[in-house]
Protein backbone atom coordinates (compact mmCIF):
# COMPACT_ATOMS: atom_id res chain seq x y z
CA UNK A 1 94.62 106.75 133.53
CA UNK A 2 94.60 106.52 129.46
CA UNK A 3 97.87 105.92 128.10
CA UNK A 4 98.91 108.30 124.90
CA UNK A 5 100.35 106.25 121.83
CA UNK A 6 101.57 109.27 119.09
CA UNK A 7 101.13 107.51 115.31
CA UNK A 8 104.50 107.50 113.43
CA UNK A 9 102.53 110.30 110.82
CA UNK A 10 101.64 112.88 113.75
CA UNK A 11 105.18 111.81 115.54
CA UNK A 12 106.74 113.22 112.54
CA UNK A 13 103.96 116.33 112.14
CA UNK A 14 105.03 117.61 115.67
CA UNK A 15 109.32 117.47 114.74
CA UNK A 16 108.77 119.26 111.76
CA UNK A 17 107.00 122.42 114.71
CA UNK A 18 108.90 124.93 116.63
CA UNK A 19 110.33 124.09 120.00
CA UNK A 20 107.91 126.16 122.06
CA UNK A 21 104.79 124.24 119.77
CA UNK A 22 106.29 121.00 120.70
CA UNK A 23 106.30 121.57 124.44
CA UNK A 24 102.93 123.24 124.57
CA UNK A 25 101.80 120.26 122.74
CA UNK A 26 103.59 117.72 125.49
CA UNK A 27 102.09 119.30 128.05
CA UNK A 28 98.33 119.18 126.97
CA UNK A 29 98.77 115.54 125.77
CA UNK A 30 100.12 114.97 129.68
CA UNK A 31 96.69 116.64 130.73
CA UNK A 32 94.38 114.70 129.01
CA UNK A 33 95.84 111.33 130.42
CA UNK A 34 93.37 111.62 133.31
CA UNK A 35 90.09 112.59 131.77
CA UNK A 36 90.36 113.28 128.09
CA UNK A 37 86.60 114.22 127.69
CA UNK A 38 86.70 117.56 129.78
CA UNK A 39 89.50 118.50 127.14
CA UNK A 40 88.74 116.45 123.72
CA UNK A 41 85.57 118.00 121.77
CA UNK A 42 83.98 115.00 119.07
CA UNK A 43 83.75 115.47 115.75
CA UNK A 44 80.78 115.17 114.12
CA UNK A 45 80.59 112.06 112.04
CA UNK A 46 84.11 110.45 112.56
CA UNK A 47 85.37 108.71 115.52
CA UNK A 48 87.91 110.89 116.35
CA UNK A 49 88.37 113.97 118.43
CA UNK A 50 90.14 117.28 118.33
CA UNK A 51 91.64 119.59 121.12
CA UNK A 52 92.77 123.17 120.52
CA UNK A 53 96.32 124.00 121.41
CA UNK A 54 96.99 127.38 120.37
CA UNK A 55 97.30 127.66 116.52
CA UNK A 56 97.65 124.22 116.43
CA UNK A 57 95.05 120.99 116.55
CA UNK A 58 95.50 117.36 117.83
CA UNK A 59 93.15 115.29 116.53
CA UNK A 60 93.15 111.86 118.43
CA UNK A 61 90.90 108.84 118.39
CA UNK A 62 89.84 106.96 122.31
CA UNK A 63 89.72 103.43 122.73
CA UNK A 64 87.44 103.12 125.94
CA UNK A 65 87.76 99.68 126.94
CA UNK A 66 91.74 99.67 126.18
CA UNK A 67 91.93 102.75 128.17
CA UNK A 68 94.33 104.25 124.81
CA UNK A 69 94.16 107.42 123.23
CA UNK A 70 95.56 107.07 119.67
CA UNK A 71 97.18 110.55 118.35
CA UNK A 72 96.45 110.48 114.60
CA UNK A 73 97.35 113.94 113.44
CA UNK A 74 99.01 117.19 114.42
CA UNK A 75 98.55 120.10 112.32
CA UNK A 76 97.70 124.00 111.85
CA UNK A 77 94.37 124.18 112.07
CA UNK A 78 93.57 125.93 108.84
CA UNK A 79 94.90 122.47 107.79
CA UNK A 80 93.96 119.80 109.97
CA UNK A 81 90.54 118.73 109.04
CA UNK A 82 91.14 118.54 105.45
CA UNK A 83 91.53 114.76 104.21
CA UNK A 84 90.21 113.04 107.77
CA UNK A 85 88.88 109.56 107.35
CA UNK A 86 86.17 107.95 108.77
């Protein structure tokens, strides 16, 4: 099982959502502690990866041989691709 570390910039990009967006959002990061490929789709060019959760994106990078999935960003996702690093 992967364990889920949130960054301190998507920690504070999920308080600043509505309650129900917050527990929709706790809930899918619970589901991808198992197998986080069957829900994660890659991004082409980056190292990270995004999952859909309603209006919303999480876009998360996965340390394999840590077993760690890294939460980088939380946002709408008209937004949430803009400014993504490599």
């Amino acid at each position: 099982m992967y364990k889920i570390i949130i960054s301190n910039n998507a920690q504070s990009q999920i308080k600043k959502l509505t309650t129900e967006a917050q527990k929709r959002i706790e809930s899918s990061l619970d589901r991808i502690k198992i197998r986080p490929h069957a829900f994660l789709k890659k991004l082409v060019s980056l190292p990270l990866y995004a999952m859909k959760v309603g209006k919303y994106r999480i876009i998360a990078r996965i340390f394999e041989n840590k077993l760690i999935i890294l939460v980088v960003k939380v946002a709408h996702k008209k937004n949430v691709y803009k400014k993504l690093e490599k």
